[in-house]
Protein backbone atom coordinates (compact mmCIF):
# COMPACT_ATOMS: atom_id res chain seq x y z
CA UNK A 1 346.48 145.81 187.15
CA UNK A 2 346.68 149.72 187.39
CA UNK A 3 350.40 150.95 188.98
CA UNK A 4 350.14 154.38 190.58
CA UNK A 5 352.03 157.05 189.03
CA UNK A 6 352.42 160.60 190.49
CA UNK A 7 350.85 162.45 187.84
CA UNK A 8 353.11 165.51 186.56
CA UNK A 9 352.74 168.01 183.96
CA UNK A 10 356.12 167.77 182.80
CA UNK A 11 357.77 171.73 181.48
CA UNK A 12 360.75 169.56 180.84
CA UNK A 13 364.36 170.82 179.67
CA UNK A 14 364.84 169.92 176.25
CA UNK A 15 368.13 168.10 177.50
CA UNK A 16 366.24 165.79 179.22
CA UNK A 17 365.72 163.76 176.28
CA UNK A 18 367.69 165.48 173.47
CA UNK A 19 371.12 163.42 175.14
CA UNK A 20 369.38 160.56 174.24
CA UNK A 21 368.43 161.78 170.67
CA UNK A 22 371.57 162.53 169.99
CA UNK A 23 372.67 158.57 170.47
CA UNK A 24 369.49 158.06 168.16
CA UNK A 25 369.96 160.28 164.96
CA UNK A 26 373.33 162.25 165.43
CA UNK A 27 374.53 165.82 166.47
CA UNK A 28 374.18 166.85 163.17
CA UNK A 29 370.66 165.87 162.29
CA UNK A 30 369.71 167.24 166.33
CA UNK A 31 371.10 170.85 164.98
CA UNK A 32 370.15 170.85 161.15
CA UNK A 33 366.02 170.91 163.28
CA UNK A 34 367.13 172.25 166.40
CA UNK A 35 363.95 174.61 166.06
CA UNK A 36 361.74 171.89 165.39
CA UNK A 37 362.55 169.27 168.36
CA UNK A 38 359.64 169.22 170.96
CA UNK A 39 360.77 171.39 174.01
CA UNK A 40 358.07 170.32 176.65
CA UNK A 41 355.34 167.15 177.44
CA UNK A 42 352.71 166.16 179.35
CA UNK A 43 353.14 162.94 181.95
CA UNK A 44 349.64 161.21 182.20
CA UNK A 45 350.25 158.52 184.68
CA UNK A 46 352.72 156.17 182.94
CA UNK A 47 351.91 157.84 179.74
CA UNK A 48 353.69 160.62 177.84
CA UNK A 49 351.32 162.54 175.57
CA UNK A 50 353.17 165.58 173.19
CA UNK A 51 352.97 167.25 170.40
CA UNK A 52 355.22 167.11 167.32
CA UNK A 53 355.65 169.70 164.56
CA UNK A 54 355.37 168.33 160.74
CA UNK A 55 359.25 169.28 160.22
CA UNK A 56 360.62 166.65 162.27
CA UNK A 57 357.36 164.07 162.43
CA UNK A 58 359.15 161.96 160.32
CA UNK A 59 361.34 161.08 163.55
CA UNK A 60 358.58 160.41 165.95
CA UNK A 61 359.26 156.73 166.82
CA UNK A 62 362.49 158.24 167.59
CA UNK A 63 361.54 161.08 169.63
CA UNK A 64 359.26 158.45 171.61
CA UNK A 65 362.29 156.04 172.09
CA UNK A 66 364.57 158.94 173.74
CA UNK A 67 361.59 160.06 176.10
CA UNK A 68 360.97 156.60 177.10
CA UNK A 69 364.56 156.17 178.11
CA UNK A 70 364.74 159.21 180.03
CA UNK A 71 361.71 158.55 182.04
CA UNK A 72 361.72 155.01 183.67
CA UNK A 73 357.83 155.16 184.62
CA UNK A 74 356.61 155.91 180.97
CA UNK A 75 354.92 152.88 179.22
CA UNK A 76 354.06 154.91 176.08
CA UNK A 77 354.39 157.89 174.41
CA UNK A 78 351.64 158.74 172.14
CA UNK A 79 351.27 162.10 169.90
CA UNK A 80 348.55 164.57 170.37
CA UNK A 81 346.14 165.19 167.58
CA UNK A 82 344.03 167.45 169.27
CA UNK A 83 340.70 167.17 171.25
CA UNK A 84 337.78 166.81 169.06
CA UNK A 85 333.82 166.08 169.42
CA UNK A 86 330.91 166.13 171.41
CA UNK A 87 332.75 164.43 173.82
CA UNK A 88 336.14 166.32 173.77
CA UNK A 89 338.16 163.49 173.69
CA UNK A 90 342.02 163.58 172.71
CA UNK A 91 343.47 161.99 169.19
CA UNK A 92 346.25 160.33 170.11
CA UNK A 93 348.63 158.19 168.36
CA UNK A 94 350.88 155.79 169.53
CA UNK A 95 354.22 155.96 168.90
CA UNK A 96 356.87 154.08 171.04
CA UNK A 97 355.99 151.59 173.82
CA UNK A 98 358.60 150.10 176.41
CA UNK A 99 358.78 146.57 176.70
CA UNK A 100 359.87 145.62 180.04
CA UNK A 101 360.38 141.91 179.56
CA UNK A 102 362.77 142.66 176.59
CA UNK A 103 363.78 145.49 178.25
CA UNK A 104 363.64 147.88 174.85
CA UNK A 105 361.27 150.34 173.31
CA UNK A 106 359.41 149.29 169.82
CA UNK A 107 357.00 151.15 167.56
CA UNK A 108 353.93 150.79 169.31
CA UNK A 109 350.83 148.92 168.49
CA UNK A 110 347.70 151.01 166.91
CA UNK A 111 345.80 149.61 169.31
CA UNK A 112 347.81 149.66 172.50
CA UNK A 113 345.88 150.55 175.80
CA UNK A 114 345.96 153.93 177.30
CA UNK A 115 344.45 153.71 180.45
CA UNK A 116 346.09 154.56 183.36
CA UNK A 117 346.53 155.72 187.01
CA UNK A 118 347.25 159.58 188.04
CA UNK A 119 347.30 160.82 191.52
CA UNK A 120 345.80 163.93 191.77
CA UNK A 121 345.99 165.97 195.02
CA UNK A 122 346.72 162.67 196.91
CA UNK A 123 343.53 160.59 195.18
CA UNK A 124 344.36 157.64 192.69
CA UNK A 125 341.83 158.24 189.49
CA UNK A 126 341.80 155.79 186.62
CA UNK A 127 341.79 158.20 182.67
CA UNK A 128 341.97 156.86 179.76
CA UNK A 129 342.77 160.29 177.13
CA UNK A 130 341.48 157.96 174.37
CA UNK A 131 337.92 157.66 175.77
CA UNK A 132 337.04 160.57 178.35
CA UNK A 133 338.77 164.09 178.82
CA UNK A 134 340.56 164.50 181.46
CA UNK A 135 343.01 167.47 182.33
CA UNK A 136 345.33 167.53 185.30
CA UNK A 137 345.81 171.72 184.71
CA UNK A 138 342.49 172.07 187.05
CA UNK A 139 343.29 170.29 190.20
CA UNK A 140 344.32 173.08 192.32
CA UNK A 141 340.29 174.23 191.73
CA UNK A 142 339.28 170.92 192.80
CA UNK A 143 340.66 171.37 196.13
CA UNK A 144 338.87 175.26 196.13
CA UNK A 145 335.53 173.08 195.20
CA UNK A 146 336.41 170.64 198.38
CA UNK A 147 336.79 173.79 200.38
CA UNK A 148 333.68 175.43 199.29
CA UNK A 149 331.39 172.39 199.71
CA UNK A 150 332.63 172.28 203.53
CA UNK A 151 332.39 175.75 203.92
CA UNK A 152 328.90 175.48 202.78
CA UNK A 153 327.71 172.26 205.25
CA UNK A 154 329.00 174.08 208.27
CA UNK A 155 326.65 177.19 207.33
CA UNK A 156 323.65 174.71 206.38
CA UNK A 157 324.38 172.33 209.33
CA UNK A 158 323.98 169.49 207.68
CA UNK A 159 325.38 166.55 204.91
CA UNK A 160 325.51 168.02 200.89
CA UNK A 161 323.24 167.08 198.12
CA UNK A 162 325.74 167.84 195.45
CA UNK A 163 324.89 167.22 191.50
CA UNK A 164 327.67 167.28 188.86
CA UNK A 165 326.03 166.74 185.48
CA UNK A 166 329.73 166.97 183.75
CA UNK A 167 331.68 164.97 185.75
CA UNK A 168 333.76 163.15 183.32
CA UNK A 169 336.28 160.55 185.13
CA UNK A 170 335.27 162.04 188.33
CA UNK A 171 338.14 164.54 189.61
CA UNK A 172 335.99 167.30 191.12
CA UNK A 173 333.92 164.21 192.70
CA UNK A 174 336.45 162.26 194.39
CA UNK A 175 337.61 164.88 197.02
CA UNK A 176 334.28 165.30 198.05
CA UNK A 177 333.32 161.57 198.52
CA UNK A 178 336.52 160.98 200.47
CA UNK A 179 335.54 163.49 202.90
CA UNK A 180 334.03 161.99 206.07
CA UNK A 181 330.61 163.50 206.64
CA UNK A 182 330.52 165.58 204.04
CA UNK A 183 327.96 163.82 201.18
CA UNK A 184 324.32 162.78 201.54
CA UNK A 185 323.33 162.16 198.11
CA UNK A 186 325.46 162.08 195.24
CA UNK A 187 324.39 162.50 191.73
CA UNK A 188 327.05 162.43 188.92
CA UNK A 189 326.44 162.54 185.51
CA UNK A 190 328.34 162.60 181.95
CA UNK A 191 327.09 161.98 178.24
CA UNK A 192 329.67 160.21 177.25
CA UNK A 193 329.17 156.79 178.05
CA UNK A 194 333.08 155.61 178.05
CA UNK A 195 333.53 158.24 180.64
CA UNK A 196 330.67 157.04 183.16
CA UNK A 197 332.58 153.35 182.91
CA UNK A 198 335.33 155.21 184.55
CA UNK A 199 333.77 157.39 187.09
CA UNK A 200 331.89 154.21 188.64
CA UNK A 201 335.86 152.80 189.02
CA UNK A 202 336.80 155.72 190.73
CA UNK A 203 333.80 155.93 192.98
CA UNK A 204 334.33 152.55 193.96
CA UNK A 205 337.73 153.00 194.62
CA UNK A 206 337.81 156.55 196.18
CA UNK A 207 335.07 157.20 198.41
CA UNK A 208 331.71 155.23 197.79
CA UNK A 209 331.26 154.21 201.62
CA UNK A 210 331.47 157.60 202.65
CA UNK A 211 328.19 158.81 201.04
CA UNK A 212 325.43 158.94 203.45
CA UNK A 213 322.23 158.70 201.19
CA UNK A 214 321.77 157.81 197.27
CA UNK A 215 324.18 157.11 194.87
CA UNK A 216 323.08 157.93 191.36
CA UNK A 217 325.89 157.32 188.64
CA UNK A 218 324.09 157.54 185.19
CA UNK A 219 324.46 158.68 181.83
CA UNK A 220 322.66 161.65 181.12
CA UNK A 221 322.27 165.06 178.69
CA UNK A 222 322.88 167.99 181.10
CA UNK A 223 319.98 169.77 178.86
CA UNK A 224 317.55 167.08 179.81
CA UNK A 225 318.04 166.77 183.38
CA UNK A 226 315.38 169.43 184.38
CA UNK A 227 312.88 166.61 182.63
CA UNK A 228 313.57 164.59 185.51
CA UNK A 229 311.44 166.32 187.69
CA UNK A 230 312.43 163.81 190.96
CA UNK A 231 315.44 166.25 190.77
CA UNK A 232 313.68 169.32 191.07
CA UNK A 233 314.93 171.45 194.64
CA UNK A 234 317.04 168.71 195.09
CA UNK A 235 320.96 169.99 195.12
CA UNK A 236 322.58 172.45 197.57
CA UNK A 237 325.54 172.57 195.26
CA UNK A 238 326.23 172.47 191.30
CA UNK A 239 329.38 172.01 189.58
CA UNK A 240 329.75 173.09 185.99
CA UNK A 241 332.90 172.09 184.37
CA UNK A 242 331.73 172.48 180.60
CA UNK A 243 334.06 175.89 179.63
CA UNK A 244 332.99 176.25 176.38
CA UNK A 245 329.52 175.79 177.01
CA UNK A 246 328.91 176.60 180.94
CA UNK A 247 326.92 179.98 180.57
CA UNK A 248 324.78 178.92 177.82
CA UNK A 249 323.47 175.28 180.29
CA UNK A 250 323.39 177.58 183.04
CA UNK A 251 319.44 178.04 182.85
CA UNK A 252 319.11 173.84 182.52
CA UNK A 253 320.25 174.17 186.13
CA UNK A 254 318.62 176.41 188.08
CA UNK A 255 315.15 174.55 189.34
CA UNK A 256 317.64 171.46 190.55
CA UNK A 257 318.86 173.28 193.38
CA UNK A 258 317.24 173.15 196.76
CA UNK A 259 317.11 177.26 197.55
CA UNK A 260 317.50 176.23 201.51
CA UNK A 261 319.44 179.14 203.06
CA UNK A 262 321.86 178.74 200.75
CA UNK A 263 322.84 177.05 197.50
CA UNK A 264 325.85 177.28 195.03
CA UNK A 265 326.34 176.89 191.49
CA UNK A 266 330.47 176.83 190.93
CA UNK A 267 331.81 176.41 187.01
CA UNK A 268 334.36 177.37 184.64
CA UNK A 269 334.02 178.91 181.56
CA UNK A 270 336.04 180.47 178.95
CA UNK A 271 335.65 183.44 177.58
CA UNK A 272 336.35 185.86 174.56
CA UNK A 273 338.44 189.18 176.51
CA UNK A 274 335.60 191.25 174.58
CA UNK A 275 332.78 189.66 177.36
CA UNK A 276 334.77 189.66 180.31
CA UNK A 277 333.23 192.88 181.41
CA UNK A 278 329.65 191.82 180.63
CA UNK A 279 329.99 188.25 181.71
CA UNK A 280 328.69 189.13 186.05
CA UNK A 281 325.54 191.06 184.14
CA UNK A 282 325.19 187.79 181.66
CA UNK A 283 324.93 185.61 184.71
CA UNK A 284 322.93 187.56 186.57
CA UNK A 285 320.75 188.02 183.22
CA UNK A 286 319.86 184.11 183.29
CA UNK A 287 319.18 183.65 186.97
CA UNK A 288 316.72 186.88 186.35
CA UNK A 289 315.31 184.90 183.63
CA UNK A 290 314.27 182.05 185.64
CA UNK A 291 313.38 184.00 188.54
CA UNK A 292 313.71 187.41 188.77
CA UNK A 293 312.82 187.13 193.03
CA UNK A 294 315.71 185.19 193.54
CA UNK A 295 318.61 186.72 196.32
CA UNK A 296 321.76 186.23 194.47
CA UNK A 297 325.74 187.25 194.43
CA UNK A 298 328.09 186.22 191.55
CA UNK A 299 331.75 185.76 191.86
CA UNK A 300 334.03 185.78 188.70
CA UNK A 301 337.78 185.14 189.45
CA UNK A 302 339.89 184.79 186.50
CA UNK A 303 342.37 182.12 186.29
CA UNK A 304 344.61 181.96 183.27
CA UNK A 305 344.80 182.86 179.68
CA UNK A 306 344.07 180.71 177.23
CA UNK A 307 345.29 183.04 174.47
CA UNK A 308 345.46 187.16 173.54
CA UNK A 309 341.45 186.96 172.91
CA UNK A 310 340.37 183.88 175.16
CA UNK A 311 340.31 183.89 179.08
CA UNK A 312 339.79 181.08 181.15
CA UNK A 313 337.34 181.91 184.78
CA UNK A 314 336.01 180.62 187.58
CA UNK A 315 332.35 181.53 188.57
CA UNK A 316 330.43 181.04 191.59
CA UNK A 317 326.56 182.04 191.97
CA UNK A 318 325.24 181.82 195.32
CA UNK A 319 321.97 181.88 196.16
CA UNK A 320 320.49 183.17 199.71
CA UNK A 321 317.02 182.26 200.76
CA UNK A 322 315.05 182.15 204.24
């Protein structure tokens, strides 16, 4: 059974674990790489997921033992490879695991398991980094999608059809299913098939009696959905959380929402700083593609840089119709 852990992405003081380092390897050997020591983590539920420079890799069991004994809700700390694939999943490798029985930390098995319990915003969500991505650095815009989908049934009057075709684990879904009165039909899709085990956990245990109408949890290329035609005109709102990828599956979309008063597409996408200035007309380009009729605003609010030549936005189209 799944304990809940406040999930925290962890800036931490080198100190914090350092101290215990010290005890490990020495003062000396601590100074001789004092360059090279990881300076900050991530806290994943009971997991601790970092990154560790080749000069001092050589003491990463070691660097795992220290965290672990700073931070009594870590199980395991596990060292980031990078996020790779059609299914941007993390590498991770395990390094130190706490024994609570024996009350020690030892190397940690290959095969150990990594899923877990965050709380996000208040709402328990089962990840597992080794199967499905899932970041915590976006949960601030999950509320902002909570508080556009409400904004949006009090102008249309009624319960949301909402569609997300990316919806990983489910953290942009979960805020909106616990919402009384807010969901008629529900429609959440992902490709990768690990992540969809996940998402049905956290719709079960987040929200599933709340939906009105249909529940369809399924999973599904975002490119082929406009094949199902029983989805056509369907969706008041669409969320696109695919950043590397959102403007280009942008015209997939389009003939899946329901063009009644008012409907909203709301993504992410990152960006090269050379297209920030032509990404409104871009947008605007591919909804005059599919219909060139259509009454439409677009909304670009950057949120944070990703690096000197990549930015990372938030778009909204919304769509006005009699």
């Amino acid at each position: 059974e799944l304990s809940l852990i406040e999930l925290e992405v962890n800036e931490s003081n080198e100190k914090h674990y350092l101290d215990n380092l010290i005890k490990i390897l020495g003062k000396e050997k601590i100074n001789q790489l004092t360059a090279f020591w990881p300076k900050s983590y991530d806290h994943m539920g009971d997991l601790i997921i970092l990154k560790i420079k080749k000069e001092v890799q050589e003491y990463s069991f070691q660097i795992g033992k220290a965290l672990l004994e700073r931070n009594p809700n870590a199980r395991v700390v596990l060292l980031d490879e990078g996020v790779s694939g059609e299914y941007r999943i993390r590498k991770l490798k395990p390094l130190a695991v706490k024994c609570v029985d024996l009350q020690e930390v030892k190397k940690a098995d290959p095969n150990i398991s990594t899923k877990t319990l965050v709380k996000e915003n208040g709402f328990g969500i089962i990840v597992d980094p080794q199967k499905a991505y899932y970041s915590p650095r976006l949960s601030n815009e999950r509320i902002g999608t909570l508080e556009t989908a409400l904004l949006l049934s009090k102008q249309l009057g009624r319960r949301l059809n909402i569609i997300d075709p990316y919806a990983g684990v489910g953290p942009s879904i979960i805020p909106l299913i616990s919402e009384e009165g807010l969901v008629e039909n529900l429609y959440a899709s992902d490709i990768n098939p690990q992540a969809i085990d996940l998402l049905k956990e956290n719709i079960a245990k987040n929200g599933k009696k709340k939906i009105n109408g249909d529940l369809t949890i399924t999973v599904a290329d975002a490119k082929n959905l406009p094949l199902e035609t029983v989805l056509h005109g369907k969706f008041d709102l669409i969320l696109v959380n695919i950043p590397h990828d959102s403007i280009e599956h942008l015209h997939n979309l389009f003939q899946l929402l329901a063009f009644d008063k008012l409907s909203i597409i709301r993504g992410w996408a990152l960006i090269n700083q050379s297209e920030m200035n032509s990404l409104e007309s871009k947008i605007k380009g591919e909804v005059g593609k599919f219909d060139s009729d259509l009454d439409s605003t677009v909304s670009i609010t950057q949120l944070k840089s990703y690096s000197v030549e990549s930015k990372f936005v938030r778009f909204e189209i919304h769509f006005k119709s009699k």
